[in-house]
N, C-alpha and C. Protein backbone atom coordinates (compact mmCIF):
# COMPACT_ATOMS: atom_id res chain seq x y z
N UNK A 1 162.47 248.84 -19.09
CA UNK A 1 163.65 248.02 -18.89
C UNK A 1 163.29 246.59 -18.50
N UNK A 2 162.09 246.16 -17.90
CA UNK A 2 161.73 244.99 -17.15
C UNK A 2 161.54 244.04 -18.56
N UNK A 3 160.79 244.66 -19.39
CA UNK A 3 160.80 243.81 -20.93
C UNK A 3 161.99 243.62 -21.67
N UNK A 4 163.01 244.24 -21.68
CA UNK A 4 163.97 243.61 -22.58
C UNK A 4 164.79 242.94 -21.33
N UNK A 5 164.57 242.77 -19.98
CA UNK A 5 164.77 241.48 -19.07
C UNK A 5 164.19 240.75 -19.03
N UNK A 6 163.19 240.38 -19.55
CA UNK A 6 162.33 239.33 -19.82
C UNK A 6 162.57 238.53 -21.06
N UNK A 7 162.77 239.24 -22.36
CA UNK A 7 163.06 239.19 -23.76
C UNK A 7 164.81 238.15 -23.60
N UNK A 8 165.65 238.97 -22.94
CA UNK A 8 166.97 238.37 -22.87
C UNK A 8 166.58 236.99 -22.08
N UNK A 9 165.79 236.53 -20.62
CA UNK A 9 165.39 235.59 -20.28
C UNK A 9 164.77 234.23 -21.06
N UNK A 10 163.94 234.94 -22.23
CA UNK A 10 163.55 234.05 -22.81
C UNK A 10 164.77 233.21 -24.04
N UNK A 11 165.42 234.58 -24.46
CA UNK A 11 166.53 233.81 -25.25
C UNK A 11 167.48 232.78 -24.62
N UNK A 12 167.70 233.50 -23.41
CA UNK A 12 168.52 232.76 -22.97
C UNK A 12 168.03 231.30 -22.46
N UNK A 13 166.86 231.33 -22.43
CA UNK A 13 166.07 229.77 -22.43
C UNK A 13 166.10 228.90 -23.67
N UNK A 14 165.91 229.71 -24.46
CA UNK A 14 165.51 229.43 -25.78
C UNK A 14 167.17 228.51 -26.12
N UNK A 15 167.90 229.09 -26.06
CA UNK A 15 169.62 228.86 -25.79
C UNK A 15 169.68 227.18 -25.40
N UNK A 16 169.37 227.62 -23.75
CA UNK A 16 169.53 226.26 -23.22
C UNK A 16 168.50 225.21 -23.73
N UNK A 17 167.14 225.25 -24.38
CA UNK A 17 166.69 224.09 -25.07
C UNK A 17 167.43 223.72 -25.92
N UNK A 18 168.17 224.21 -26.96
CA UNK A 18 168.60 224.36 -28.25
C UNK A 18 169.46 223.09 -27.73
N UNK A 19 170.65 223.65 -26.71
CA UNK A 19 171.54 222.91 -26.11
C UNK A 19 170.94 221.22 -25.81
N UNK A 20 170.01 221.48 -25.02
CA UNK A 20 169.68 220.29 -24.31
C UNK A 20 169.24 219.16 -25.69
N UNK A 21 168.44 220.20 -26.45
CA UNK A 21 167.94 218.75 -27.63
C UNK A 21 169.28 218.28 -28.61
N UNK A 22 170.49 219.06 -29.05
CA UNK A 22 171.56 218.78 -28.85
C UNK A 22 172.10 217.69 -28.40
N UNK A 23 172.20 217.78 -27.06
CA UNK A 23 172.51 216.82 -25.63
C UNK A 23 171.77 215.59 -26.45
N UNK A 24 170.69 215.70 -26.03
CA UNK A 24 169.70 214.60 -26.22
C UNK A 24 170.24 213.87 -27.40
N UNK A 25 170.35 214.36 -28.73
CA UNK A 25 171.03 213.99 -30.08
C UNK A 25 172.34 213.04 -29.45
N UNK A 26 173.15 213.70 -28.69
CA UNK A 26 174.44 212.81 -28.95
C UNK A 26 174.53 211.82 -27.99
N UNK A 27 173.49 212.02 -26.94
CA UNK A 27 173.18 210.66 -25.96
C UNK A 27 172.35 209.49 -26.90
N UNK A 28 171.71 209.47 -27.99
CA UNK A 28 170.84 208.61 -28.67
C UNK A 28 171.82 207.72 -29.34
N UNK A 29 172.96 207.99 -28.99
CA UNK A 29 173.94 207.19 -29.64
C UNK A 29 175.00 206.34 -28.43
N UNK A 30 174.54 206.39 -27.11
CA UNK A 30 174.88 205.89 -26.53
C UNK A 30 174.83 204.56 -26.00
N UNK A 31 175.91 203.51 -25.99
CA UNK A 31 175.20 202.04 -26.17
C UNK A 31 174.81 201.47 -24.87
N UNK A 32 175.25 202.47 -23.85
CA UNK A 32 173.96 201.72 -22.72
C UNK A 32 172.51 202.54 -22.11
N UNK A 33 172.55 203.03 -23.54
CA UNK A 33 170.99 203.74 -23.11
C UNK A 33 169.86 203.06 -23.93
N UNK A 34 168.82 202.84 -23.01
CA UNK A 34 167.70 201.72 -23.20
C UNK A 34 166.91 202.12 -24.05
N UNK A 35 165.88 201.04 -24.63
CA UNK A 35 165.23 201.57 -25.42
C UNK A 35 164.13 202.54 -25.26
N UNK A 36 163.73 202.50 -24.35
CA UNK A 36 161.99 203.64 -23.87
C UNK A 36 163.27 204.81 -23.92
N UNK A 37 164.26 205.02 -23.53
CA UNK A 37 165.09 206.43 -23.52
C UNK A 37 165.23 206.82 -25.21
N UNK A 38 165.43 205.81 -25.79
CA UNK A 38 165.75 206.10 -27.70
C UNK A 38 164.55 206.37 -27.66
N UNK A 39 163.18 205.87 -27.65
CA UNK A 39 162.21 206.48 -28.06
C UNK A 39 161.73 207.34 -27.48
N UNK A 40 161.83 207.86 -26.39
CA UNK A 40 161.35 208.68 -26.33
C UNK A 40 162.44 210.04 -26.53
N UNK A 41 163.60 210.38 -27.10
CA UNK A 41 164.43 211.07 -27.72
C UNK A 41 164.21 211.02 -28.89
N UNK A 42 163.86 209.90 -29.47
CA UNK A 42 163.58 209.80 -31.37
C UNK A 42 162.32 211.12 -31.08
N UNK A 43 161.19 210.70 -30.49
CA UNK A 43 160.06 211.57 -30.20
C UNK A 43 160.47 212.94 -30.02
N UNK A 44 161.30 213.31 -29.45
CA UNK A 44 161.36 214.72 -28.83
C UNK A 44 162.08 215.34 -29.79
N UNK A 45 163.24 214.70 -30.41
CA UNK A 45 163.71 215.19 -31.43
C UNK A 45 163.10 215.44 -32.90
N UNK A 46 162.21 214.34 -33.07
CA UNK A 46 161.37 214.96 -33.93
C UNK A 46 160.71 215.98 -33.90
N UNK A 47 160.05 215.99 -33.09
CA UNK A 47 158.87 216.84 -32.72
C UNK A 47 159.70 218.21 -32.86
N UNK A 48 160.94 218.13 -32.26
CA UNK A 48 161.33 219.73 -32.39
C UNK A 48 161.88 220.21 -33.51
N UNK A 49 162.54 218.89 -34.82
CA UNK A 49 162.79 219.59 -35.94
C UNK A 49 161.69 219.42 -36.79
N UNK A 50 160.44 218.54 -36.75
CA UNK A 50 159.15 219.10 -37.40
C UNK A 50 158.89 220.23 -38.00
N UNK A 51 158.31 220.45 -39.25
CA UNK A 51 158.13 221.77 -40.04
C UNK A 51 156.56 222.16 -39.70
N UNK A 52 156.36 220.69 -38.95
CA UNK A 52 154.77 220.94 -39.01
C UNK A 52 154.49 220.70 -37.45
N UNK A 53 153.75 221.63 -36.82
CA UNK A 53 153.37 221.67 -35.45
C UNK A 53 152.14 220.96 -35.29
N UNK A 54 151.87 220.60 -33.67
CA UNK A 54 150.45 219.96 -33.22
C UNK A 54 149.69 221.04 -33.42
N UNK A 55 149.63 222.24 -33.03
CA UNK A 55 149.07 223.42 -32.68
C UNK A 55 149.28 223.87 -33.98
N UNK A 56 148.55 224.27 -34.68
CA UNK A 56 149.14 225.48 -35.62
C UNK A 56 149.64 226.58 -35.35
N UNK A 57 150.83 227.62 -35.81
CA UNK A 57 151.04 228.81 -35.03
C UNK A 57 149.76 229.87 -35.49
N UNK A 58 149.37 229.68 -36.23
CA UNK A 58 148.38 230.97 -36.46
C UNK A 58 147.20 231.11 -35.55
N UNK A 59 147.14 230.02 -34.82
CA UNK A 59 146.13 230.35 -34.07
C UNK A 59 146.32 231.24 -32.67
N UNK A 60 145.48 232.35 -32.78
CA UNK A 60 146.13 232.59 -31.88
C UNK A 60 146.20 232.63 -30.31
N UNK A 61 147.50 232.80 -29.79
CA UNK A 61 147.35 232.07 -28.09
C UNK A 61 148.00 230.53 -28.25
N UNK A 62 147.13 229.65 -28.53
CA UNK A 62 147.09 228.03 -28.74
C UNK A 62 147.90 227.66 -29.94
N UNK A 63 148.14 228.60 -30.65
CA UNK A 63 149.55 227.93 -31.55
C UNK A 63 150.35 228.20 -31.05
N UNK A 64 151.22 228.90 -30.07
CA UNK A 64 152.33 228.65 -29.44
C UNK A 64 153.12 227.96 -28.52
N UNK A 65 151.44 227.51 -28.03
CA UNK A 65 151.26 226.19 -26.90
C UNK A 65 152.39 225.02 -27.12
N UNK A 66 152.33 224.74 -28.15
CA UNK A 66 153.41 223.34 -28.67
C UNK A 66 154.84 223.84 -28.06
N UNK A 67 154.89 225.09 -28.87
CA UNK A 67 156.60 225.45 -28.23
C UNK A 67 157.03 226.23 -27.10
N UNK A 68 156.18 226.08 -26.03
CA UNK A 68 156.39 226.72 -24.67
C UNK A 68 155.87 226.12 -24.10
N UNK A 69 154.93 224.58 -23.95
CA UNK A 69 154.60 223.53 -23.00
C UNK A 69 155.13 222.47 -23.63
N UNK A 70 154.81 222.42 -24.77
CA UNK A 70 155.19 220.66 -25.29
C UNK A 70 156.10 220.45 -25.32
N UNK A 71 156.87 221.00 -26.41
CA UNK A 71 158.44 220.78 -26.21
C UNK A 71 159.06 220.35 -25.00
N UNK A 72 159.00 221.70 -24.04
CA UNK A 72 159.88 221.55 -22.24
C UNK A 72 159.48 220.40 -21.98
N UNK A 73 158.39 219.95 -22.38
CA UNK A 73 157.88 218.89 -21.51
C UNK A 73 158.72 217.60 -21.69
N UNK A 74 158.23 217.46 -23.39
CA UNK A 74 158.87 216.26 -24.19
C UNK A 74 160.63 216.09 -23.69
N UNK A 75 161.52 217.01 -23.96
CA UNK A 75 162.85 217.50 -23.66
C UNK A 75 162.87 217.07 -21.75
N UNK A 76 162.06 217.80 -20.77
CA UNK A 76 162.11 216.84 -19.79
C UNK A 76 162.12 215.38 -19.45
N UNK A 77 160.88 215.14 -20.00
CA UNK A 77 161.11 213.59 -20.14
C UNK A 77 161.72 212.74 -20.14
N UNK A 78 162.56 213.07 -21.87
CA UNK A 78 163.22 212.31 -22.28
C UNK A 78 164.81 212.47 -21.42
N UNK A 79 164.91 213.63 -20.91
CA UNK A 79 166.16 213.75 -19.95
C UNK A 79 165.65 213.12 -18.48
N UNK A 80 165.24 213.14 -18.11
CA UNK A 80 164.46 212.14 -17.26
C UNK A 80 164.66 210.63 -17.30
N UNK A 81 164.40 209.84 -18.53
CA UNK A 81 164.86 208.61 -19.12
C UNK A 81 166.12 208.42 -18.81
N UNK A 82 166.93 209.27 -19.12
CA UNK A 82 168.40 209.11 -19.00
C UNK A 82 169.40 209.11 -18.35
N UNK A 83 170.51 208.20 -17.76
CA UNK A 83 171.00 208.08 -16.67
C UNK A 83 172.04 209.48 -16.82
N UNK A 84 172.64 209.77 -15.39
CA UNK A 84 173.26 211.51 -15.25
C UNK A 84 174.22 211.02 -15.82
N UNK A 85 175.16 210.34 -15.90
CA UNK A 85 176.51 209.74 -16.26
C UNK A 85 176.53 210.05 -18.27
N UNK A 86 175.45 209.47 -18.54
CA UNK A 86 175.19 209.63 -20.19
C UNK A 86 174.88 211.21 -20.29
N UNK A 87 173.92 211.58 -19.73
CA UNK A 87 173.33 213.17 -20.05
C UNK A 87 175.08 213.84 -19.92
N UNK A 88 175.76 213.95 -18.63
CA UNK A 88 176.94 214.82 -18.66
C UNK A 88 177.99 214.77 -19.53
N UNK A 89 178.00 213.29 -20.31
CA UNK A 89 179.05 212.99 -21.50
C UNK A 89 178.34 214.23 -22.59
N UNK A 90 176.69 213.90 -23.19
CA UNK A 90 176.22 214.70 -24.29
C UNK A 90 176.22 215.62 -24.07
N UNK A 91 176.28 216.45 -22.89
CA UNK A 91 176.15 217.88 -22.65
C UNK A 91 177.36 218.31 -23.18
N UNK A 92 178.85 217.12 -22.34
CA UNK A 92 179.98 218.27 -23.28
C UNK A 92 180.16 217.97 -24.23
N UNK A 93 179.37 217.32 -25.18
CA UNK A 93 180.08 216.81 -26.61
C UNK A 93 179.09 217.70 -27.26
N UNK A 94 177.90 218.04 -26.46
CA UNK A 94 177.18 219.08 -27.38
C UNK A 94 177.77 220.27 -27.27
N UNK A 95 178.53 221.10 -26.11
CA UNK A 95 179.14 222.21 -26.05
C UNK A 95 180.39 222.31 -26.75
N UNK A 96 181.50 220.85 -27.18
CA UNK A 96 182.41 221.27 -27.52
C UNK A 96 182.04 221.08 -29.24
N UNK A 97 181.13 220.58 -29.61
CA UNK A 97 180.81 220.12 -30.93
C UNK A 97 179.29 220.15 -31.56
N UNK A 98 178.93 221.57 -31.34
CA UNK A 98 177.04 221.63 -31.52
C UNK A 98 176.93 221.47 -33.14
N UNK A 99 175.79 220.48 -33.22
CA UNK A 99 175.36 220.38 -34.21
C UNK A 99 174.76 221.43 -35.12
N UNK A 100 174.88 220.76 -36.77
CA UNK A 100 174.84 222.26 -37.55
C UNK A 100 173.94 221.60 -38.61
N UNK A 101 172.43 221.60 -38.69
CA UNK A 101 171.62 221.40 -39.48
C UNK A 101 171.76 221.80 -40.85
N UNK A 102 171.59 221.02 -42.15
CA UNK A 102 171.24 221.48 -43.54
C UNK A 102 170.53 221.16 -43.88
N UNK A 103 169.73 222.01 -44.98
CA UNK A 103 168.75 221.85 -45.21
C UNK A 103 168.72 220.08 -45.79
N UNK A 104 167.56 219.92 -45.77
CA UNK A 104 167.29 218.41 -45.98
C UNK A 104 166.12 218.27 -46.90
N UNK A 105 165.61 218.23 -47.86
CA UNK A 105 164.16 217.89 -48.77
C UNK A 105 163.94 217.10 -48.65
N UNK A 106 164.31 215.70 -48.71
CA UNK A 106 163.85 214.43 -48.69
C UNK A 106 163.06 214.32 -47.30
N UNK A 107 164.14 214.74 -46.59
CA UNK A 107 163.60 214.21 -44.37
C UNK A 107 162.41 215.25 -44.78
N UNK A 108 162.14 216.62 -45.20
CA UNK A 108 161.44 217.58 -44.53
C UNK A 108 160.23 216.71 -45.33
N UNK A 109 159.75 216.72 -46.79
CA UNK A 109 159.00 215.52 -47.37
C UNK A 109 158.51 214.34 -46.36
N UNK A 110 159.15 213.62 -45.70
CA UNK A 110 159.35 212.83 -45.51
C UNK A 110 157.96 212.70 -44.23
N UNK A 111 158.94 213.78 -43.48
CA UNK A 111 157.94 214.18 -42.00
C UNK A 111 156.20 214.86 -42.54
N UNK A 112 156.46 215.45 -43.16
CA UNK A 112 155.24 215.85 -44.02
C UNK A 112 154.16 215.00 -44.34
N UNK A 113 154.74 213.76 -44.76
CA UNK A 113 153.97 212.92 -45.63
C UNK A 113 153.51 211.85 -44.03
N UNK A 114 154.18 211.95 -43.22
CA UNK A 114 153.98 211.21 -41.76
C UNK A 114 152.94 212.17 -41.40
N UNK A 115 152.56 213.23 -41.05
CA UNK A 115 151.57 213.88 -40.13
C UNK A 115 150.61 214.08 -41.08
N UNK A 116 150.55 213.59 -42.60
CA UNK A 116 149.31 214.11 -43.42
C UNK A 116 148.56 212.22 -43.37
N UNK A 117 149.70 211.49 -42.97
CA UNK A 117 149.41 210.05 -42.89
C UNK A 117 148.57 210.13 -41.90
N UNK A 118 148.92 210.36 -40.36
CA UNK A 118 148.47 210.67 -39.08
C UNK A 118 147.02 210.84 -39.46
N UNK A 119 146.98 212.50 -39.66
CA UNK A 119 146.08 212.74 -39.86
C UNK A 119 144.92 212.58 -40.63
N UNK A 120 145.17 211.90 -41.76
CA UNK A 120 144.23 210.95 -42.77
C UNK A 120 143.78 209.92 -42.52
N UNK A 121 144.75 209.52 -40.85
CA UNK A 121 143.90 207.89 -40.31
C UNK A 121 142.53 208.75 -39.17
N UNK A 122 143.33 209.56 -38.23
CA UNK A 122 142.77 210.43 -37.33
C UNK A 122 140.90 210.90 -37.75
N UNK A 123 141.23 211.22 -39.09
CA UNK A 123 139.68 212.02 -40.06
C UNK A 123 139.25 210.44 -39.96
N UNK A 124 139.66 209.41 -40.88
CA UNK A 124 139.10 208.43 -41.07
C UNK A 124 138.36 207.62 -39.65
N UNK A 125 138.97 207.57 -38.81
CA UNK A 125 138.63 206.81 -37.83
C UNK A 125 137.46 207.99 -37.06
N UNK A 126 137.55 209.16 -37.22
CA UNK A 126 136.40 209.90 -36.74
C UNK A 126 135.10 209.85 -37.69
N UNK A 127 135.17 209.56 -38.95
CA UNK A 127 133.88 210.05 -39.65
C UNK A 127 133.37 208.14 -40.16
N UNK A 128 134.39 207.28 -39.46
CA UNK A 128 133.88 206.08 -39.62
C UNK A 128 133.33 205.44 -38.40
């Protein structure tokens, strides 16, 4: 019984990130929120609809690392940046109005062609 209380714990975490990067989404549109707060929300929001992880998941142990430290972290942060007055507006505009992703080819391309960029400077600058 202690594991599927643990299992429901995690969803129910899993829940409230979902929410919060949400949040985060409809505060990035807020016009008195500064810029280090946009970027570092552009950041977090990427990072979490990314197709492509820091970690790979196959590895195992250390590919999951990204989405059970990095993320919370990034998602802290960037709520951190942000004044309480803005965060409590996005919270209810994310609860009364949660966003509903479609698929996208171009963006998913898009991000793809950014972390193979990354990483093609990353190789270069190591073997030069």
């Amino acid at each position: 019984m202690d594991s599927v209380k643990r299992i429901e714990k995690l969803k129910e975490t899993a829940r409230n990130l979902k929410r919060e990067i949400t949040a985060l989404y409809y505060s990035l549109s807020h016009e008195d929120l500064g810029l280090t707060s946009k970027i570092l929300i552009g950041i977090t929001i990427g990072y979490a609809l990314s197709p492509i992880d820091l970690i790979p998941d196959f590895i195992p142990v250390l590919g999951y690392l990204d989405d059970l430290v990095i993320l919370p972290f990034l998602i802290w942060l960037a709520l951190k940046s942000i004044p309480d007055q803005i965060m409590e507006e996005a919270r209810k505009k994310a609860e009364d109005d949660p966003v509903r992703l479609r698929k996208n080819i171009p963006a998913a391309v898009t991000i793809i062609l950014i972390w193979a960029g990354l990483l093609s400077l990353i190789i270069y600058r190591i073997l030069n």
